[in-house]
C-alpha atoms as a PDB file:
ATOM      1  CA  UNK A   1     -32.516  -0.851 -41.905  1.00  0.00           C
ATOM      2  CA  UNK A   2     -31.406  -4.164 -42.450  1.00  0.00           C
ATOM      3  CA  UNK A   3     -31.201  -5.701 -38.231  1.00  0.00           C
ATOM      4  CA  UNK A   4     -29.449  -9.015 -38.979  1.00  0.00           C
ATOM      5  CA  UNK A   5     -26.262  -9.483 -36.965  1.00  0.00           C
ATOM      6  CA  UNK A   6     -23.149 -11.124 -39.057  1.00  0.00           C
ATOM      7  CA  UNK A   7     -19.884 -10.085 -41.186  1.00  0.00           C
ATOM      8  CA  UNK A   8     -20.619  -8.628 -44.474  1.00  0.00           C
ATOM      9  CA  UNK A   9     -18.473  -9.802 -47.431  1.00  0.00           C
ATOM     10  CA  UNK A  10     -16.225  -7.043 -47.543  1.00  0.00           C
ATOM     11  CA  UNK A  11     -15.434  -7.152 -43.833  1.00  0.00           C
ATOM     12  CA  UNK A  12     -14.405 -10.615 -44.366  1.00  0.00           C
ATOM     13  CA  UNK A  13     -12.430  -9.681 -47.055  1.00  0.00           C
ATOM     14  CA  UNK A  14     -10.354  -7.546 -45.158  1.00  0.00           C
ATOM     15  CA  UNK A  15     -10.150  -9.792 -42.583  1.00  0.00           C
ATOM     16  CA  UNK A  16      -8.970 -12.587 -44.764  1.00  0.00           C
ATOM     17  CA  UNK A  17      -6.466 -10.598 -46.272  1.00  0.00           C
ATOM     18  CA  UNK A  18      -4.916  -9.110 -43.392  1.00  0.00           C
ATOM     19  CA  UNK A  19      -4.650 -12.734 -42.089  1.00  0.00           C
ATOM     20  CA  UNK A  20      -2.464 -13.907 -45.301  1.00  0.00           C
ATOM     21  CA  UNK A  21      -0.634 -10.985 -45.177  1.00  0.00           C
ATOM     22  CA  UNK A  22       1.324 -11.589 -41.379  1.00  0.00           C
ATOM     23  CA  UNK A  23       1.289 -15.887 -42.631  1.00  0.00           C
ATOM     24  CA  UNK A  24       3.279 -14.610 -45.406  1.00  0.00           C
ATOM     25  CA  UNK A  25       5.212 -12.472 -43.326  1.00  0.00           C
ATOM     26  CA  UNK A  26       6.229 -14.813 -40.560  1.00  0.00           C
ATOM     27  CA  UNK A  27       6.831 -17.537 -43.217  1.00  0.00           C
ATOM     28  CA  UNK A  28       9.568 -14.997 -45.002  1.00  0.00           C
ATOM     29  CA  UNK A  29      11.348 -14.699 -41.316  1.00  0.00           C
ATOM     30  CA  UNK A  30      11.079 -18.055 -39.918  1.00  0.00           C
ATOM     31  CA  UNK A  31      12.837 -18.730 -43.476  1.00  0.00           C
ATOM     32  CA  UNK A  32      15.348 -16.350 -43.315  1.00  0.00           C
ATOM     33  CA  UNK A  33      16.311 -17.769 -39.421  1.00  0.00           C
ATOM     34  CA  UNK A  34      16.419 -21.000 -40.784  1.00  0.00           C
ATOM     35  CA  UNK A  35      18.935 -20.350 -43.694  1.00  0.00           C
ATOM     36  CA  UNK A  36      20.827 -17.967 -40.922  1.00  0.00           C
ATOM     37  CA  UNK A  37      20.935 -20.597 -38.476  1.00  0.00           C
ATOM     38  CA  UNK A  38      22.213 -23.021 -40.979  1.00  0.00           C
ATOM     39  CA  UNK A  39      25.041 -20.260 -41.944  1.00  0.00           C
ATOM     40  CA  UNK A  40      25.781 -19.593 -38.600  1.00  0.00           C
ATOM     41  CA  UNK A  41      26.646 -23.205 -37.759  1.00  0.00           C
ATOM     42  CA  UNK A  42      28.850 -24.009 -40.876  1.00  0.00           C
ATOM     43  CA  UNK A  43      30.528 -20.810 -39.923  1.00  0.00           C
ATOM     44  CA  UNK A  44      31.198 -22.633 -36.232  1.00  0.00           C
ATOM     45  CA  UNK A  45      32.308 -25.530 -37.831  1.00  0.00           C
ATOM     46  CA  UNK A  46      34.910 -23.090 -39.898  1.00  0.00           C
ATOM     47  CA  UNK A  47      36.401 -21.711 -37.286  1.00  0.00           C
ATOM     48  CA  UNK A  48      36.931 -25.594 -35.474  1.00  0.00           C
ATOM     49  CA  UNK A  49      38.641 -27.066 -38.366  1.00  0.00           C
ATOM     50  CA  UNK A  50      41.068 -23.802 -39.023  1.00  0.00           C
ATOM     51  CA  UNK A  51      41.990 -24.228 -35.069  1.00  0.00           C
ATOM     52  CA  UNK A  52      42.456 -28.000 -36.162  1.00  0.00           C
ATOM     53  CA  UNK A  53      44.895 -26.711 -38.366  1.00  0.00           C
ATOM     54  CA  UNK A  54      46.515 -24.594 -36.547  1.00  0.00           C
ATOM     55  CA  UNK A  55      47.122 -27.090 -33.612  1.00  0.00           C
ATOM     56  CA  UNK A  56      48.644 -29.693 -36.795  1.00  0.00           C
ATOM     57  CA  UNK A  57      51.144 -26.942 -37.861  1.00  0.00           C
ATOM     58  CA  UNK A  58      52.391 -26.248 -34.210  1.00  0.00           C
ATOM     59  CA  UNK A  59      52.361 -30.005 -33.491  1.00  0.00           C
ATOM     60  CA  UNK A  60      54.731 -30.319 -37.172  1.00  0.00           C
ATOM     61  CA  UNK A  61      56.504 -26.935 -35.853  1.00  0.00           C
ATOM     62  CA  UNK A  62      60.277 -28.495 -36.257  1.00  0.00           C
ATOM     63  CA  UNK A  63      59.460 -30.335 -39.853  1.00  0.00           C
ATOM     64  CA  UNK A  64      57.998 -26.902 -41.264  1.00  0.00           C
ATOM     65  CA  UNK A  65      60.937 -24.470 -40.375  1.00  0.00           C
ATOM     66  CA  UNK A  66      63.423 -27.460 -41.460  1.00  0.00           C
ATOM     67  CA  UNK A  67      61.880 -26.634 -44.867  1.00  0.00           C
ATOM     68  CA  UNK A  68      63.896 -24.763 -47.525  1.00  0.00           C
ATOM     69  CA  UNK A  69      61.012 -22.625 -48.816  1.00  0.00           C
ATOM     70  CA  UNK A  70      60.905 -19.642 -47.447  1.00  0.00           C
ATOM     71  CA  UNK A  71      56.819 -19.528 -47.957  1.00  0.00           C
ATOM     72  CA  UNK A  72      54.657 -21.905 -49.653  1.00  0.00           C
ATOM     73  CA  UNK A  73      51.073 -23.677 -49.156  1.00  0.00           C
ATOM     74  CA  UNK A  74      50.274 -25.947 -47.263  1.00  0.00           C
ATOM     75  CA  UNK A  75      46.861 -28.618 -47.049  1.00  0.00           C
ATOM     76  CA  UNK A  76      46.252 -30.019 -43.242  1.00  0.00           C
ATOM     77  CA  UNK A  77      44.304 -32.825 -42.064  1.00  0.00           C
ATOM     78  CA  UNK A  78      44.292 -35.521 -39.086  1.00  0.00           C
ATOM     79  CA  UNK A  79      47.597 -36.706 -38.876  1.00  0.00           C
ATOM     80  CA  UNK A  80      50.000 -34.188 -40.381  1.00  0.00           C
ATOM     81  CA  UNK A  81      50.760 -31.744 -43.256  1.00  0.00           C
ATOM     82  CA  UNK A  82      49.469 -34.057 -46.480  1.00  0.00           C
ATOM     83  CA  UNK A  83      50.876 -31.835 -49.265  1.00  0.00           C
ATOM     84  CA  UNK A  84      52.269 -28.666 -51.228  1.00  0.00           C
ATOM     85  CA  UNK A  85      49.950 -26.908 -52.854  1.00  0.00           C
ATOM     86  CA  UNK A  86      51.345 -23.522 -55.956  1.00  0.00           C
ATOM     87  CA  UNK A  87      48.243 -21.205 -55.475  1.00  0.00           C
ATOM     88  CA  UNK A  88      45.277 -20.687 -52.825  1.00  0.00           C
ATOM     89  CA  UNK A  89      42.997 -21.282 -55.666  1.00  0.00           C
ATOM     90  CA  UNK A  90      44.402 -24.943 -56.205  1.00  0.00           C
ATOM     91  CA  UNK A  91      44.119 -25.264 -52.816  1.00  0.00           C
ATOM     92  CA  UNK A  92      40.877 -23.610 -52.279  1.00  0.00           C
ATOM     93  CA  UNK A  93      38.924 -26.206 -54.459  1.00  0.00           C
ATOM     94  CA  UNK A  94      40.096 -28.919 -52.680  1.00  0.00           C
ATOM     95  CA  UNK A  95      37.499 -30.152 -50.513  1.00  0.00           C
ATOM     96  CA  UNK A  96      37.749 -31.939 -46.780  1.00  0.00           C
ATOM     97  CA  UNK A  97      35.590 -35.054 -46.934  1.00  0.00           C
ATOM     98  CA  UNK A  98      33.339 -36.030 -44.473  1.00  0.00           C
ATOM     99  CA  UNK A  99      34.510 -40.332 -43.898  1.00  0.00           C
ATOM    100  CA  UNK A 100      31.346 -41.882 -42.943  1.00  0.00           C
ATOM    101  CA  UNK A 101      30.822 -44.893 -40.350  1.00  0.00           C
ATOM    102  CA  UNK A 102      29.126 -47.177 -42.519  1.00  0.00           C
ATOM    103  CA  UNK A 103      25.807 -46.466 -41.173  1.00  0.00           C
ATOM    104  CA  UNK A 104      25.154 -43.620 -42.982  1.00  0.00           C
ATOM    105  CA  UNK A 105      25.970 -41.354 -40.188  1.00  0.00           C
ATOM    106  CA  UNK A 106      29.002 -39.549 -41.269  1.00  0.00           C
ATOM    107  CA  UNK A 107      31.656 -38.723 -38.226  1.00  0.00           C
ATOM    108  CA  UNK A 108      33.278 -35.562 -37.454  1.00  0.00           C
ATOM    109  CA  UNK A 109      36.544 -36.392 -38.622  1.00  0.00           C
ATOM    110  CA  UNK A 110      37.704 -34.178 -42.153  1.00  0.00           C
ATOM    111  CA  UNK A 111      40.625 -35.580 -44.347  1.00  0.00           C
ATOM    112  CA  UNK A 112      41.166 -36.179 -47.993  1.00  0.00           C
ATOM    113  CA  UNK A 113      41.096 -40.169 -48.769  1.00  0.00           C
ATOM    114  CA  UNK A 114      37.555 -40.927 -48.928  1.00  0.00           C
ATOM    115  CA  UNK A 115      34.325 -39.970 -47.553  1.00  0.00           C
ATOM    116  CA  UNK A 116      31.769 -37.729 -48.910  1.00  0.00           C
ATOM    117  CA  UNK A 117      32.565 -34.092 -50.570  1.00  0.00           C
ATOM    118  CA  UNK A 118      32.199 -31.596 -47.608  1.00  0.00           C
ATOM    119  CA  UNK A 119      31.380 -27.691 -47.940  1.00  0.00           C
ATOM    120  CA  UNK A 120      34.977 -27.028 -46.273  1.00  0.00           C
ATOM    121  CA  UNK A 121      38.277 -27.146 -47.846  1.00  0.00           C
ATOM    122  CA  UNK A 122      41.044 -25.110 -46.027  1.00  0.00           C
ATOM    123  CA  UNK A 123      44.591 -23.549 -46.572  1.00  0.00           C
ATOM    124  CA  UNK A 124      47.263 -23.130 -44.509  1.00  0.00           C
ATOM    125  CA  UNK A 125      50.238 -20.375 -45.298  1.00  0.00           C
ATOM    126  CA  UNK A 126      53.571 -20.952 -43.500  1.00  0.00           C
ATOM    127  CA  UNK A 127      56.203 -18.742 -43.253  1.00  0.00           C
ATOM    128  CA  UNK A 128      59.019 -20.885 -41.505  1.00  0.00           C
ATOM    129  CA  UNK A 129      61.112 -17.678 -40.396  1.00  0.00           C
ATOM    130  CA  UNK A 130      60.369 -13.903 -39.782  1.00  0.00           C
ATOM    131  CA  UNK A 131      62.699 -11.662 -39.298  1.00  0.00           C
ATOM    132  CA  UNK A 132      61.973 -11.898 -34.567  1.00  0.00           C
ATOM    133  CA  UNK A 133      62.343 -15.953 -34.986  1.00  0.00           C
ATOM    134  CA  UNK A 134      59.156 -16.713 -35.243  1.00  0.00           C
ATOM    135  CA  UNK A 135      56.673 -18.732 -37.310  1.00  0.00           C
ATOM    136  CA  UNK A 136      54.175 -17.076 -39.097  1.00  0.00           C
ATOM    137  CA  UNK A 137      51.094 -19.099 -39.638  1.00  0.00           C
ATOM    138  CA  UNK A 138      47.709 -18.251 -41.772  1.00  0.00           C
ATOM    139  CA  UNK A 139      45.020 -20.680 -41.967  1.00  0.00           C
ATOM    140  CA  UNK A 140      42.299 -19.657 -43.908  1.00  0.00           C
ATOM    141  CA  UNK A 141      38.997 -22.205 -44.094  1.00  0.00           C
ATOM    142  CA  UNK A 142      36.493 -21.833 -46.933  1.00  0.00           C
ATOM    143  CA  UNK A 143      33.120 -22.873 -46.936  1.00  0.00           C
ATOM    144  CA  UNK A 144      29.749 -22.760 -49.475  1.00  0.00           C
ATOM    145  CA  UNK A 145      26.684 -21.573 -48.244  1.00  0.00           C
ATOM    146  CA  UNK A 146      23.737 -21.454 -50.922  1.00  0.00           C
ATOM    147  CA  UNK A 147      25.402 -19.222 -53.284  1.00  0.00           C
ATOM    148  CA  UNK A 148      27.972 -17.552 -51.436  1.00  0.00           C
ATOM    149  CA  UNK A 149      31.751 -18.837 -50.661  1.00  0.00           C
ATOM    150  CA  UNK A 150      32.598 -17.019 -47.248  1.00  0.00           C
ATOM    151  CA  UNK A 151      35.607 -18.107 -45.187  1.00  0.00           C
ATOM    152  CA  UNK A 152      37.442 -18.050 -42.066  1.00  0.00           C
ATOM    153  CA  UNK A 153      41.271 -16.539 -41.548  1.00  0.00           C
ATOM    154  CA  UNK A 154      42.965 -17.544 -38.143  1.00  0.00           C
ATOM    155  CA  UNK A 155      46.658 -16.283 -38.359  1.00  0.00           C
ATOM    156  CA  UNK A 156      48.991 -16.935 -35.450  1.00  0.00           C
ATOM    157  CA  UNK A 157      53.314 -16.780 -34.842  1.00  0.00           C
ATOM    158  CA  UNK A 158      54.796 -19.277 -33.067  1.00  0.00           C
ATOM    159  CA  UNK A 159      58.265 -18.518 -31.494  1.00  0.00           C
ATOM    160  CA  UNK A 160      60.672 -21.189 -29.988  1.00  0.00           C
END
Protein backbone atom coordinates (compact mmCIF):
# COMPACT_ATOMS: atom_id res chain seq x y z
CA UNK A 1 0.00 0.00 0.00
CA UNK A 2 1.61 2.88 -1.27
CA UNK A 3 0.73 5.85 1.99
CA UNK A 4 2.00 8.98 0.19
CA UNK A 5 -0.61 11.73 0.00
CA UNK A 6 -0.75 13.71 -3.58
CA UNK A 7 -2.68 13.69 -7.12
CA UNK A 8 -1.79 10.89 -9.32
CA UNK A 9 -1.24 11.68 -13.03
CA UNK A 10 -4.43 10.64 -14.24
CA UNK A 11 -6.39 12.60 -11.65
CA UNK A 12 -4.64 15.56 -12.87
CA UNK A 13 -5.43 14.76 -16.15
CA UNK A 14 -8.92 14.91 -15.64
CA UNK A 15 -8.68 17.77 -13.77
CA UNK A 16 -6.78 19.63 -16.40
CA UNK A 17 -9.07 18.75 -18.94
CA UNK A 18 -12.21 19.53 -17.37
CA UNK A 19 -10.60 22.97 -16.66
CA UNK A 20 -9.98 23.68 -20.61
CA UNK A 21 -13.09 22.40 -21.37
CA UNK A 22 -15.54 25.36 -19.40
CA UNK A 23 -12.27 28.14 -20.66
CA UNK A 24 -13.25 27.05 -23.99
CA UNK A 25 -16.73 27.20 -23.26
CA UNK A 26 -17.03 30.61 -21.70
CA UNK A 27 -14.61 31.94 -24.38
CA UNK A 28 -17.29 30.64 -27.25
CA UNK A 29 -20.14 32.78 -25.22
CA UNK A 30 -18.40 35.78 -24.12
CA UNK A 31 -17.67 35.76 -28.08
CA UNK A 32 -20.90 35.24 -29.23
CA UNK A 33 -22.21 38.37 -26.66
CA UNK A 34 -19.67 40.36 -28.03
CA UNK A 35 -20.54 39.96 -31.81
CA UNK A 36 -24.43 40.18 -30.47
CA UNK A 37 -23.82 43.23 -28.67
CA UNK A 38 -22.10 44.73 -31.60
CA UNK A 39 -25.31 43.64 -33.83
CA UNK A 40 -27.58 44.83 -31.47
CA UNK A 41 -26.19 48.37 -31.48
CA UNK A 42 -25.86 48.85 -35.34
CA UNK A 43 -29.38 47.60 -35.32
CA UNK A 44 -30.16 50.82 -32.78
CA UNK A 45 -28.39 52.96 -34.89
CA UNK A 46 -30.81 51.55 -37.92
CA UNK A 47 -33.72 52.28 -36.54
CA UNK A 48 -32.34 56.26 -35.58
CA UNK A 49 -31.34 57.09 -39.01
CA UNK A 50 -34.74 55.52 -40.74
CA UNK A 51 -36.69 57.89 -38.04
CA UNK A 52 -34.14 60.59 -39.42
CA UNK A 53 -35.66 59.93 -42.54
CA UNK A 54 -38.81 59.84 -41.84
CA UNK A 55 -38.82 63.24 -39.92
CA UNK A 56 -36.86 64.73 -43.55
CA UNK A 57 -39.81 63.43 -45.69
CA UNK A 58 -42.56 64.98 -43.35
CA UNK A 59 -40.44 68.14 -42.97
CA UNK A 60 -40.29 68.10 -47.35
CA UNK A 61 -44.15 66.91 -47.08
CA UNK A 62 -45.46 69.83 -49.64
CA UNK A 63 -42.29 69.40 -52.24
CA UNK A 64 -42.94 65.46 -52.37
CA UNK A 65 -46.78 65.42 -53.16
CA UNK A 66 -46.06 68.52 -55.64
CA UNK A 67 -44.19 65.76 -57.51
CA UNK A 68 -45.61 64.26 -60.73
CA UNK A 69 -44.56 60.66 -60.03
CA UNK A 70 -46.95 58.86 -58.67
CA UNK A 71 -44.14 56.53 -56.77
CA UNK A 72 -40.52 56.60 -57.07
CA UNK A 73 -37.25 56.37 -54.73
CA UNK A 74 -36.05 58.48 -52.86
CA UNK A 75 -32.20 58.91 -50.90
CA UNK A 76 -32.46 61.21 -47.51
CA UNK A 77 -29.88 62.86 -45.60
CA UNK A 78 -29.37 66.12 -43.30
CA UNK A 79 -30.86 68.76 -45.08
CA UNK A 80 -33.43 67.43 -47.53
CA UNK A 81 -34.31 64.78 -50.18
CA UNK A 82 -30.68 64.62 -52.23
CA UNK A 83 -31.88 62.50 -55.18
CA UNK A 84 -34.01 59.98 -57.40
CA UNK A 85 -32.95 56.82 -57.32
CA UNK A 86 -34.75 53.67 -60.46
CA UNK A 87 -34.39 50.54 -58.17
CA UNK A 88 -33.86 49.72 -54.28
CA UNK A 89 -30.83 47.90 -55.35
CA UNK A 90 -29.20 51.20 -56.81
CA UNK A 91 -30.19 52.66 -53.88
CA UNK A 92 -29.34 49.99 -51.50
CA UNK A 93 -25.52 50.14 -52.34
CA UNK A 94 -25.29 53.52 -51.70
CA UNK A 95 -23.68 54.04 -48.52
CA UNK A 96 -24.23 57.03 -45.70
CA UNK A 97 -20.77 58.28 -44.78
CA UNK A 98 -19.68 58.89 -41.54
CA UNK A 99 -17.94 63.01 -41.98
CA UNK A 100 -15.27 63.01 -39.49
CA UNK A 101 -14.06 66.10 -37.24
CA UNK A 102 -10.62 66.14 -38.19
CA UNK A 103 -9.44 64.48 -35.16
CA UNK A 104 -10.09 61.24 -36.11
CA UNK A 105 -13.21 61.02 -34.15
CA UNK A 106 -15.90 60.71 -36.65
CA UNK A 107 -19.40 62.62 -35.61
CA UNK A 108 -22.79 61.31 -35.71
CA UNK A 109 -23.93 63.11 -38.58
CA UNK A 110 -24.66 60.57 -42.00
CA UNK A 111 -24.78 62.23 -45.55
CA UNK A 112 -23.27 61.51 -48.88
CA UNK A 113 -20.37 64.23 -49.71
CA UNK A 114 -17.50 62.98 -47.88
CA UNK A 115 -16.56 61.18 -44.86
CA UNK A 116 -15.76 57.64 -44.39
CA UNK A 117 -17.92 54.58 -45.99
CA UNK A 118 -20.48 53.66 -43.21
CA UNK A 119 -22.29 50.12 -42.79
CA UNK A 120 -25.75 52.07 -43.42
CA UNK A 121 -27.19 53.18 -46.59
CA UNK A 122 -31.04 53.72 -46.55
CA UNK A 123 -34.13 54.07 -48.92
CA UNK A 124 -36.99 55.91 -48.72
CA UNK A 125 -40.37 54.96 -50.90
CA UNK A 126 -42.92 57.79 -51.35
CA UNK A 127 -46.15 57.50 -52.51
CA UNK A 128 -47.34 61.25 -52.79
CA UNK A 129 -51.21 60.27 -52.88
CA UNK A 130 -53.37 57.24 -51.74
CA UNK A 131 -56.52 56.88 -52.53
CA UNK A 132 -57.82 58.59 -48.25
CA UNK A 133 -55.31 61.72 -49.04
CA UNK A 134 -52.64 60.61 -47.49
CA UNK A 135 -48.89 60.10 -47.89
CA UNK A 136 -47.58 56.87 -47.85
CA UNK A 137 -44.05 56.67 -46.66
CA UNK A 138 -41.51 53.47 -46.44
CA UNK A 139 -38.12 53.92 -45.22
CA UNK A 140 -36.20 51.00 -45.21
CA UNK A 141 -32.34 51.24 -43.63
CA UNK A 142 -29.78 48.57 -44.52
CA UNK A 143 -26.91 47.68 -42.67
CA UNK A 144 -23.74 44.90 -42.84
CA UNK A 145 -22.99 42.95 -40.02
CA UNK A 146 -20.04 40.31 -40.54
CA UNK A 147 -21.59 38.49 -43.29
CA UNK A 148 -25.09 39.22 -43.13
CA UNK A 149 -27.06 42.41 -44.72
CA UNK A 150 -30.16 42.80 -42.29
CA UNK A 151 -32.28 45.96 -42.37
CA UNK A 152 -34.79 48.08 -40.84
CA UNK A 153 -38.47 49.03 -42.50
CA UNK A 154 -40.33 52.01 -40.73
CA UNK A 155 -43.46 52.80 -42.93
CA UNK A 156 -45.76 55.63 -41.90
CA UNK A 157 -48.93 57.91 -43.85
CA UNK A 158 -49.04 61.28 -43.37
CA UNK A 159 -52.43 63.05 -44.01
CA UNK A 160 -52.92 66.91 -44.29
Amino acid sequence: MNKEKGLTLIELLATVSILVAVVVVMLALGDRAVRQTGFLGAQTQAVFLSKEAMEVVKNNESEIRGEEDVTFWRVSYKEGVEEKKDSLEECKNKKLNVQSTGEGIPDTFYGYASGEESPFSRCVTVWPEDENGGMEVLVETFFTHGREEPSVKLHRVFYD
